[in-house]
C-alpha atoms as a PDB file:
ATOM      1  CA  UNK A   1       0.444   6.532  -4.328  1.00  0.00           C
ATOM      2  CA  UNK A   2      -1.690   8.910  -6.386  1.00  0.00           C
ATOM      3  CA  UNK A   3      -5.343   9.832  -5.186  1.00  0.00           C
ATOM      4  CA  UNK A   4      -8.166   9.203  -6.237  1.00  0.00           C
ATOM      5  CA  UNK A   5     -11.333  11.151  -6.301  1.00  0.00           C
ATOM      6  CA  UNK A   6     -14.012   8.842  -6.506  1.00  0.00           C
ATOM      7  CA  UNK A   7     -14.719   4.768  -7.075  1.00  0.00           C
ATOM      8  CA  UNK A   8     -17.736   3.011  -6.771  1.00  0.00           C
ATOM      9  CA  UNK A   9     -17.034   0.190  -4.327  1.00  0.00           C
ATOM     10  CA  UNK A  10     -17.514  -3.549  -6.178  1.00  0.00           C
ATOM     11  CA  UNK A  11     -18.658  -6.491  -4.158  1.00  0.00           C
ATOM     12  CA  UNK A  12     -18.331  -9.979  -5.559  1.00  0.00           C
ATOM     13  CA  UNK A  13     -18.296 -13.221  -3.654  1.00  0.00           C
ATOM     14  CA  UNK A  14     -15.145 -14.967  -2.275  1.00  0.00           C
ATOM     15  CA  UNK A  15     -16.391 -18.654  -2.251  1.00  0.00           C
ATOM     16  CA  UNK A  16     -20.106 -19.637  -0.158  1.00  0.00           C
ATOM     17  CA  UNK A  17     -19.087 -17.980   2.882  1.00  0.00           C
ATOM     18  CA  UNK A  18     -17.112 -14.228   1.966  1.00  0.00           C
ATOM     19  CA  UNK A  19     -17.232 -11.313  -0.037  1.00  0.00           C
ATOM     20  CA  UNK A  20     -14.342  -9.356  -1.731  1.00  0.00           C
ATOM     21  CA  UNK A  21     -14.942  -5.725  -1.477  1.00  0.00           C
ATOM     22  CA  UNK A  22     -12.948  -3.547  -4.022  1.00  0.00           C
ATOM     23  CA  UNK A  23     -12.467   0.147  -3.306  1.00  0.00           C
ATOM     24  CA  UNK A  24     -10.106   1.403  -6.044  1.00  0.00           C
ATOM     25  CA  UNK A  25      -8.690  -0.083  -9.097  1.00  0.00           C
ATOM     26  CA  UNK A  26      -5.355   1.351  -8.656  1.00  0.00           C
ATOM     27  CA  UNK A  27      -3.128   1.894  -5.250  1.00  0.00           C
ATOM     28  CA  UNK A  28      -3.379   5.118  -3.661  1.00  0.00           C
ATOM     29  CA  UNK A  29      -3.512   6.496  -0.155  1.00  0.00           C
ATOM     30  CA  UNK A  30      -7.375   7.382  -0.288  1.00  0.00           C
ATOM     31  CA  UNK A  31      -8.895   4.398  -1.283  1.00  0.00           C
ATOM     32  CA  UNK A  32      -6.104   2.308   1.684  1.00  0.00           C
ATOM     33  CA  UNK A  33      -7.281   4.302   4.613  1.00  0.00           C
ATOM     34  CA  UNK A  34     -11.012   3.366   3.312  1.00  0.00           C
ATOM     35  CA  UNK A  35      -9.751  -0.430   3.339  1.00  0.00           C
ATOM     36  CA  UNK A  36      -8.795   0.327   6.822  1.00  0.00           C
ATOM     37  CA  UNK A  37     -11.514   1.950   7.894  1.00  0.00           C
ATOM     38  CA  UNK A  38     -14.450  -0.519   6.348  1.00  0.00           C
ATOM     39  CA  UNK A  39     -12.732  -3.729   8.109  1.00  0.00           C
ATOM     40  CA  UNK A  40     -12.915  -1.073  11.342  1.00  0.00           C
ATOM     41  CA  UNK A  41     -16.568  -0.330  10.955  1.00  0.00           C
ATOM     42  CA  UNK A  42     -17.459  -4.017  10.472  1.00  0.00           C
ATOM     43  CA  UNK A  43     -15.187  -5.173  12.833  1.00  0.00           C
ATOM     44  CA  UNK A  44     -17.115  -2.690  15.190  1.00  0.00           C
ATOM     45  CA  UNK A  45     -20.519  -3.640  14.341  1.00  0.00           C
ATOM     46  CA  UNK A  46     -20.605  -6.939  16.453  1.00  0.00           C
ATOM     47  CA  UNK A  47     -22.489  -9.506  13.901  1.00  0.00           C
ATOM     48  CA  UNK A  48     -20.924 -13.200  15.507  1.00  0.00           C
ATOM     49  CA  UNK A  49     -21.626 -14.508  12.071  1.00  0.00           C
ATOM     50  CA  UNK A  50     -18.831 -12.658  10.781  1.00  0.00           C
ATOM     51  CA  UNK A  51     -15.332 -14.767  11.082  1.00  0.00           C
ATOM     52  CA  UNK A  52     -12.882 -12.803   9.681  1.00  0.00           C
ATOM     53  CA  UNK A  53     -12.192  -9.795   8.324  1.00  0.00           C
ATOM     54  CA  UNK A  54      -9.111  -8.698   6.263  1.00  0.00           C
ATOM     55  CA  UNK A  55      -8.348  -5.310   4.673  1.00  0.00           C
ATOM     56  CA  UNK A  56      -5.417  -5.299   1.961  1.00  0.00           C
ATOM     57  CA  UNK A  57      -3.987  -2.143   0.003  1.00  0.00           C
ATOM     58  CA  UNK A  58      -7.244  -1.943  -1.794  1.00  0.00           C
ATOM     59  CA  UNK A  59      -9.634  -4.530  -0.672  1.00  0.00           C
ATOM     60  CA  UNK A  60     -11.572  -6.188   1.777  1.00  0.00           C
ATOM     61  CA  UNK A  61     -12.259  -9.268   2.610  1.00  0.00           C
ATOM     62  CA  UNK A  62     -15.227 -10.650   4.728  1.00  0.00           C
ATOM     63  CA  UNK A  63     -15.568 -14.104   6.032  1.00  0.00           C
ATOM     64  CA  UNK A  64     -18.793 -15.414   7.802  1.00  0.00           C
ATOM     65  CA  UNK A  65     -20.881 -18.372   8.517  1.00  0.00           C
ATOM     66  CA  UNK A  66     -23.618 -19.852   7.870  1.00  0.00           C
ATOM     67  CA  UNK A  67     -24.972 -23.003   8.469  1.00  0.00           C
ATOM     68  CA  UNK A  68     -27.360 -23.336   5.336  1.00  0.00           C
ATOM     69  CA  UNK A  69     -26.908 -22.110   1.627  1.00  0.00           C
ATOM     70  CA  UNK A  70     -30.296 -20.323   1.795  1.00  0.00           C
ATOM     71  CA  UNK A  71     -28.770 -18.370   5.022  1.00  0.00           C
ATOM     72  CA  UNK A  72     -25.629 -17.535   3.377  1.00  0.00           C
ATOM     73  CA  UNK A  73     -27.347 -16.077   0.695  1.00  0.00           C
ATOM     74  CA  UNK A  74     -29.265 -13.639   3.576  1.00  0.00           C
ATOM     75  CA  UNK A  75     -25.938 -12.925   4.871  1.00  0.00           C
ATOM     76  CA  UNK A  76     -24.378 -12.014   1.773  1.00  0.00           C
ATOM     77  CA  UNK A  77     -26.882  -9.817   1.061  1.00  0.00           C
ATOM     78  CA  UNK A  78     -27.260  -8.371   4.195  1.00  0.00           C
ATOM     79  CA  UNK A  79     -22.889  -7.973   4.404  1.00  0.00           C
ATOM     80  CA  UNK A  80     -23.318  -5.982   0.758  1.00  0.00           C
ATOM     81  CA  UNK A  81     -25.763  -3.965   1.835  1.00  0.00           C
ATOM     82  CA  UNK A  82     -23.716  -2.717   5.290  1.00  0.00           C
ATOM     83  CA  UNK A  83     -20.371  -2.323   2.937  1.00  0.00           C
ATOM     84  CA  UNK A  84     -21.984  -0.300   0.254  1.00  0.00           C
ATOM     85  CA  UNK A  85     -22.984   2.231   3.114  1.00  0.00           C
ATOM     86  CA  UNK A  86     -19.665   2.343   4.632  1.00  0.00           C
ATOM     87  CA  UNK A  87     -17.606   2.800   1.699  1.00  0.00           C
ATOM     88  CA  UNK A  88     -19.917   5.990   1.234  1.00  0.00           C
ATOM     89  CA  UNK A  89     -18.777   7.776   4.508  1.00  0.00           C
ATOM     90  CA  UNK A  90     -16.799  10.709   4.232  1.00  0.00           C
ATOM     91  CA  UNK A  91     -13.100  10.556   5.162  1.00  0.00           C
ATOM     92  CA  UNK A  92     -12.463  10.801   8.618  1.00  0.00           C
ATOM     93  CA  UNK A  93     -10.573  13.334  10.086  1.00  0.00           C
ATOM     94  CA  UNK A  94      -7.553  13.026  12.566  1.00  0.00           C
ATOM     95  CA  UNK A  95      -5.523   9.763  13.485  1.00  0.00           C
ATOM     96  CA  UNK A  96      -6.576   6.474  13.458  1.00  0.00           C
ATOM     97  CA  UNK A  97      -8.596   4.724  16.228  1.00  0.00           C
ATOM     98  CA  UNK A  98      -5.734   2.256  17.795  1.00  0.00           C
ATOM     99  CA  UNK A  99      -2.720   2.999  15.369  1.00  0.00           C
ATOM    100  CA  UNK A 100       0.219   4.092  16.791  1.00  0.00           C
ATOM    101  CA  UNK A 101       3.858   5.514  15.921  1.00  0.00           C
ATOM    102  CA  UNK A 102       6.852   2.561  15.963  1.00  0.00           C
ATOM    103  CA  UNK A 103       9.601   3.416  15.997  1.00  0.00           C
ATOM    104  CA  UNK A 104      11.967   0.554  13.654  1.00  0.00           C
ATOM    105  CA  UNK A 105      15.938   0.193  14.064  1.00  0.00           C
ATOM    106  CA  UNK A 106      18.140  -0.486  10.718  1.00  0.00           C
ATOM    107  CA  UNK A 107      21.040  -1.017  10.410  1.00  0.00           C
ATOM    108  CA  UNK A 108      22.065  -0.273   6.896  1.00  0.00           C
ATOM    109  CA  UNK A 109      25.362  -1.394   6.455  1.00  0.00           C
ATOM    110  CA  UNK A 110      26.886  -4.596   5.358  1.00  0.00           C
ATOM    111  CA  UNK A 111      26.139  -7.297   5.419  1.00  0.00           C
ATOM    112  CA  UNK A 112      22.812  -6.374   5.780  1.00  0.00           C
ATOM    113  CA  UNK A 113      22.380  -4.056   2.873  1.00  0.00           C
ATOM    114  CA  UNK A 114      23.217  -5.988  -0.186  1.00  0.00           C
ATOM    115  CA  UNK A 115      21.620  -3.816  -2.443  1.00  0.00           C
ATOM    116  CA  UNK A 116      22.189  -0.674  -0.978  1.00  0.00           C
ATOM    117  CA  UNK A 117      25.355   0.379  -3.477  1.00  0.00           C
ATOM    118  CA  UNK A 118      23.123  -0.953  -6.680  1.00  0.00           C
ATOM    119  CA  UNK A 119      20.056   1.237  -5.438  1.00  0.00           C
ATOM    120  CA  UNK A 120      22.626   4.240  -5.291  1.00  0.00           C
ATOM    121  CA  UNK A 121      23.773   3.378  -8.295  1.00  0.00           C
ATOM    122  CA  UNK A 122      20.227   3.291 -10.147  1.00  0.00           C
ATOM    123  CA  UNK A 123      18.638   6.192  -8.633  1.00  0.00           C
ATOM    124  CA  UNK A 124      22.312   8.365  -8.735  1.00  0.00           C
ATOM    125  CA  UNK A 125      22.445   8.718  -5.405  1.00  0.00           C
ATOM    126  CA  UNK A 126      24.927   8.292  -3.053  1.00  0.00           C
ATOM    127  CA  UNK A 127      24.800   5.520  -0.508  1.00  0.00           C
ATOM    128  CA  UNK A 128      24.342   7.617   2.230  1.00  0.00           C
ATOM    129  CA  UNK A 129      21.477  10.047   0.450  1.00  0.00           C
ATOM    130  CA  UNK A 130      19.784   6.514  -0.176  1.00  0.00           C
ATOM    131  CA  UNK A 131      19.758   6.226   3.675  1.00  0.00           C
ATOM    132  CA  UNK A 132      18.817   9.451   4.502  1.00  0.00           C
ATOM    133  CA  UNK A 133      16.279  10.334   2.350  1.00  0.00           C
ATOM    134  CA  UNK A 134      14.738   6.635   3.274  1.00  0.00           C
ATOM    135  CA  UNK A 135      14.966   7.240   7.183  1.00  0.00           C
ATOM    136  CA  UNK A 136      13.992  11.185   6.565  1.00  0.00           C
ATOM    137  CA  UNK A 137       9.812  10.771   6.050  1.00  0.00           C
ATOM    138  CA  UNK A 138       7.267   9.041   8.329  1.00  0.00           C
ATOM    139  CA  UNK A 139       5.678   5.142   6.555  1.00  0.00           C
ATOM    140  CA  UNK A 140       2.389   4.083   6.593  1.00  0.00           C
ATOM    141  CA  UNK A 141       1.935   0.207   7.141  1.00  0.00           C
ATOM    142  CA  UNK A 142      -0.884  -0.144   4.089  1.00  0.00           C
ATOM    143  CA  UNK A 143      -1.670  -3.732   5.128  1.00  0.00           C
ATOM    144  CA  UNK A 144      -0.077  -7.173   6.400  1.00  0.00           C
ATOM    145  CA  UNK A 145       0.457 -10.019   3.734  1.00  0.00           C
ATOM    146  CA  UNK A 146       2.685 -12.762   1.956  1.00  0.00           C
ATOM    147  CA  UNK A 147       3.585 -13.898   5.513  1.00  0.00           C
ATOM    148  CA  UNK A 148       2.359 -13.437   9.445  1.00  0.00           C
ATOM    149  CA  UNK A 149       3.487  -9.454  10.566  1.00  0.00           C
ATOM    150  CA  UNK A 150       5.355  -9.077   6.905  1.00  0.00           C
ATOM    151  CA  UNK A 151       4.588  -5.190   6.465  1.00  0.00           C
ATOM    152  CA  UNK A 152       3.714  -3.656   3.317  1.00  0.00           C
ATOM    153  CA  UNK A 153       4.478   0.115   3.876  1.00  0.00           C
ATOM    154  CA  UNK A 154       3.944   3.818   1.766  1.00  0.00           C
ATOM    155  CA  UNK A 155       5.499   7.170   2.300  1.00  0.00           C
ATOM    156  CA  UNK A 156       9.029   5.615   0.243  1.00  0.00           C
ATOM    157  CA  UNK A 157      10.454   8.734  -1.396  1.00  0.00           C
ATOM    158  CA  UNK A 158       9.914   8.648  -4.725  1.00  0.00           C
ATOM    159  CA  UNK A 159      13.482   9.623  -5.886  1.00  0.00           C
ATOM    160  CA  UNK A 160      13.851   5.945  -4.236  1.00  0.00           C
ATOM    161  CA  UNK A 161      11.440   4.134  -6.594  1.00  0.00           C
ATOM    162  CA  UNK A 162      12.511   1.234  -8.294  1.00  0.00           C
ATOM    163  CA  UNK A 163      11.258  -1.655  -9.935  1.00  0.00           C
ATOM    164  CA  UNK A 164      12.356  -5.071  -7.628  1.00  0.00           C
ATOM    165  CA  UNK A 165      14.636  -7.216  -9.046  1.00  0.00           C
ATOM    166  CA  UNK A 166      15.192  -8.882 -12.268  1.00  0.00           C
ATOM    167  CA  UNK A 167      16.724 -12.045 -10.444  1.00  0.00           C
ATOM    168  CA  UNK A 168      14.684 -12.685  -7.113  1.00  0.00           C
ATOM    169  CA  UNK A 169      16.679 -14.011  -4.303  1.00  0.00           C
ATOM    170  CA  UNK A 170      15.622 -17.978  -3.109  1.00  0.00           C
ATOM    171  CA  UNK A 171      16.257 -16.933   0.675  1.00  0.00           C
ATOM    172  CA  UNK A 172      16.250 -13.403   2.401  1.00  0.00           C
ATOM    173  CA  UNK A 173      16.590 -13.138   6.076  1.00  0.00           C
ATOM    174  CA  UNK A 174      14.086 -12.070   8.824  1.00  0.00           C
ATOM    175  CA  UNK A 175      14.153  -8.690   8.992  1.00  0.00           C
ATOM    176  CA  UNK A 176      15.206  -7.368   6.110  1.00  0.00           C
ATOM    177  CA  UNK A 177      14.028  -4.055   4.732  1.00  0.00           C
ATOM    178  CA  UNK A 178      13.598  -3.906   1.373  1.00  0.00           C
ATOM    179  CA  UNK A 179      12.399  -1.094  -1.118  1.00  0.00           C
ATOM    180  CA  UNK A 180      10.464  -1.850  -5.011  1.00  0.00           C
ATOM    181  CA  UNK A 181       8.506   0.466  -6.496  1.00  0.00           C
ATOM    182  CA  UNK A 182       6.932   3.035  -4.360  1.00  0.00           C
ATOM    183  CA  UNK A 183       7.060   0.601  -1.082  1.00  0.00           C
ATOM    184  CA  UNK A 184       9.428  -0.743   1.793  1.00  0.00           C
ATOM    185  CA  UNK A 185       8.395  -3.883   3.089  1.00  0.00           C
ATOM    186  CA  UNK A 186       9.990  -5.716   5.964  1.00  0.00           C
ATOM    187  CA  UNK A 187      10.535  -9.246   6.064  1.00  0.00           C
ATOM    188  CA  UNK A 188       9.317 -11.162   8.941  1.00  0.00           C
ATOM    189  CA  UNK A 189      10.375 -14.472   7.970  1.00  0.00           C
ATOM    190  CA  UNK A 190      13.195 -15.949   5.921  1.00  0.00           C
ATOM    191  CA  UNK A 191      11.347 -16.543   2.550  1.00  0.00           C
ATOM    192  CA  UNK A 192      12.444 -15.830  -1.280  1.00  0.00           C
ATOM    193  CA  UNK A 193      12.039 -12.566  -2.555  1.00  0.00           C
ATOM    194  CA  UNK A 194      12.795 -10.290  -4.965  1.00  0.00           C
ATOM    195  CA  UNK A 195      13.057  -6.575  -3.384  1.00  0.00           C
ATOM    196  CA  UNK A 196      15.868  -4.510  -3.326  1.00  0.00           C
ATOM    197  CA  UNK A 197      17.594  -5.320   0.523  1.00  0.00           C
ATOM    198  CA  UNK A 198      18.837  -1.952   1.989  1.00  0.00           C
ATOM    199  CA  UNK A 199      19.307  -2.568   5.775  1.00  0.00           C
ATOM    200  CA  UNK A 200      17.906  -4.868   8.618  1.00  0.00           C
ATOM    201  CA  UNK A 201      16.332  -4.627  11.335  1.00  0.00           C
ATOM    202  CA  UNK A 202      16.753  -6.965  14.527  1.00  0.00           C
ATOM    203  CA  UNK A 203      13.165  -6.438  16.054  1.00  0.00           C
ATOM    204  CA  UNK A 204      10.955  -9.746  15.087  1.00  0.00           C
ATOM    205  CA  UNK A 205       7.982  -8.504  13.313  1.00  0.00           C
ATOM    206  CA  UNK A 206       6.077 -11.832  14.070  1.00  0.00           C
ATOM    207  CA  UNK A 207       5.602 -13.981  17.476  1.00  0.00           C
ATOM    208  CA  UNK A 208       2.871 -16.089  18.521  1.00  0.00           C
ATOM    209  CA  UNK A 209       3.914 -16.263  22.017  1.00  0.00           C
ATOM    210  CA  UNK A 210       3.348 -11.900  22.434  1.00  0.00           C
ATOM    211  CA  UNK A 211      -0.035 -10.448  23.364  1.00  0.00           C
ATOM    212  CA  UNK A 212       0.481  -8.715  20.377  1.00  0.00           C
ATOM    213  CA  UNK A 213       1.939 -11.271  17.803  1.00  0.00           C
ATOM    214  CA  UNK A 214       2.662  -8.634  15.010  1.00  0.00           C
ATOM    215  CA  UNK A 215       5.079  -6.075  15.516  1.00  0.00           C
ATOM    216  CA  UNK A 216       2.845  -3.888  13.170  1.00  0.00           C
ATOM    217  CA  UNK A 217      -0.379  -2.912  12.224  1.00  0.00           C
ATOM    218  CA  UNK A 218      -2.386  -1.451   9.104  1.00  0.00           C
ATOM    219  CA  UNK A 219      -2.386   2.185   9.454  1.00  0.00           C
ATOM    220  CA  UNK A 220       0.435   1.988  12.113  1.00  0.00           C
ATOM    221  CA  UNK A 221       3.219   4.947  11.336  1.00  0.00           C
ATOM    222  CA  UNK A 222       6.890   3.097  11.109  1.00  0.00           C
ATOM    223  CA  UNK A 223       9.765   5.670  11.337  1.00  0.00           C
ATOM    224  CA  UNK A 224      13.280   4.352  10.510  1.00  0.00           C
ATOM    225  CA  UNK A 225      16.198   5.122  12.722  1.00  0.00           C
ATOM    226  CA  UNK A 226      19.696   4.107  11.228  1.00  0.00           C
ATOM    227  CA  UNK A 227      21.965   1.981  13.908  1.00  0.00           C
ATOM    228  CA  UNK A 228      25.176   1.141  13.435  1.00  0.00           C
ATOM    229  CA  UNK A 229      26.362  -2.630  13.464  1.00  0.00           C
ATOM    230  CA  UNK A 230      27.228  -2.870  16.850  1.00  0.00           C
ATOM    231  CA  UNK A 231      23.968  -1.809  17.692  1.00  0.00           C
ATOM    232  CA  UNK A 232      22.141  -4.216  15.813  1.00  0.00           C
ATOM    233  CA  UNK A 233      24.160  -7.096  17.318  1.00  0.00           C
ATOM    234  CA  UNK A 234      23.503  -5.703  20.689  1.00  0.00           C
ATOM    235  CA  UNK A 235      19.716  -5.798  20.369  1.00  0.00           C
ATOM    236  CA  UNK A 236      19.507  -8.658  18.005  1.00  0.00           C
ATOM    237  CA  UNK A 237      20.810 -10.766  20.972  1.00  0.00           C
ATOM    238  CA  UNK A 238      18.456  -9.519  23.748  1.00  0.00           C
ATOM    239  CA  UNK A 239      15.405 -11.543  24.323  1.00  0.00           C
ATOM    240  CA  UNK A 240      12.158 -11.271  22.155  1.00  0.00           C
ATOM    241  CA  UNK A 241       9.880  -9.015  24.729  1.00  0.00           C
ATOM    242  CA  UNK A 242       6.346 -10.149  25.346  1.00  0.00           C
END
């Protein structure tokens, strides 16, 4: 993700009751920690009128109610003023308020890493260099999306970048960790998709029933740790922890 120096935040409506606020026109690291730490400021401020509030790689969403379209008007107003002021803060310093280092298993050997030799392959590496170098540097979860706890994570290695597949695949399983572009992603849920599988991990990424029901969090730190197969097996078969 390249930086970027400076971008006017835009604010447009998301239906009666939201607002869509834009903070870069292009991906880079600068303009998701400001996603991250808008959503945090708002989240912060205590209005109950506001429902919801999603950041993405770039963008914000804000949900709220109101129970009259001359209200929701206020409200809108009112929400555009408060973002415009926040995106304006300088960049904090320092880690994260409630993010936290997690530490991911993989096991990157078949048959969980369908891709792996083709990824070699492309980028001229050898299988093993494709493992290292992706396990070697810390990831950054830039937001959650496409399903519940699916990760979308920065900090791949760009002599890893590569576009995701020509032919996407119409079922990959739960956990799979998968690499397109400048991103790993982790799949929480068996869904198509058209990334480029490298290993899998057996931690769930999503459950309802945990305090926490996603294994992940924007702005959370991921670091990779290869396992071999009998590994995996062994903690794929203990029970999901609370």
């Amino acid at each position: 993700m390249r930086s970027e120096k400076h971008f006017e935040a835009k604010v447009c409506p998301l239906g009666d009751t939201a607002l869509l606020v834009a903070l870069s026109e292009t991906l880079n690291s600068d303009a998701n920690e400001r996603a991250r730490r808008l959503a945090r400021e708002v989240r912060t401020r205590g209005l109950g009128w506001v429902t919801d509030v999603v950041p993405a790689l770039v963008t914000v969403a804000i949900h709220f109610a109101a129970p009259t379209a001359a209200e929701a008007v206020e409200r809108r107003a009112a929400l555009e003023r408060l973002v415009r002021e926040m995106a304006e803060l300088p960049r904090s310093e320092g880690a994260e308020p409630g993010t936290r280092t997690v530490e991911i298993p993989v096991c990157y050997e078949a048959p969980f890493a369908p891709d792996l030799d083709d990824v070699a392959r492309r980028t001229g590496l050898a299988p093993a260099d494709v493992v290292r170098l992706h396990a070697a540097t810390p990831h950054r979860v830039l937001m959650i999306g496409f399903a519940p706890g699916h990760p979308y994570l920065g900090g791949l290695d760009p002599r890893l970048a590569l576009p995701r597949r020509a032919n996407p695949r119409v079922r990959v399983e739960p956990g799979s960790v998968a690499i397109a572009n400048a991103q790993t992603s982790i799949y929480s849920f068996a869904t198509p998709g058209g990334w480029n599988l490298i290993g899998r991990t057996p931690l769930t990424l999503f459950d309802p029933a945990r305090e926490r029901a996603s294994l992940l969090a924007p702005g959370d730190t991921v670091a990779f740790v290869p396992i071999p197969r009998a590994a995996f097996e062994e903690l794929a078969a203990q029970p999901v922890s609370g």
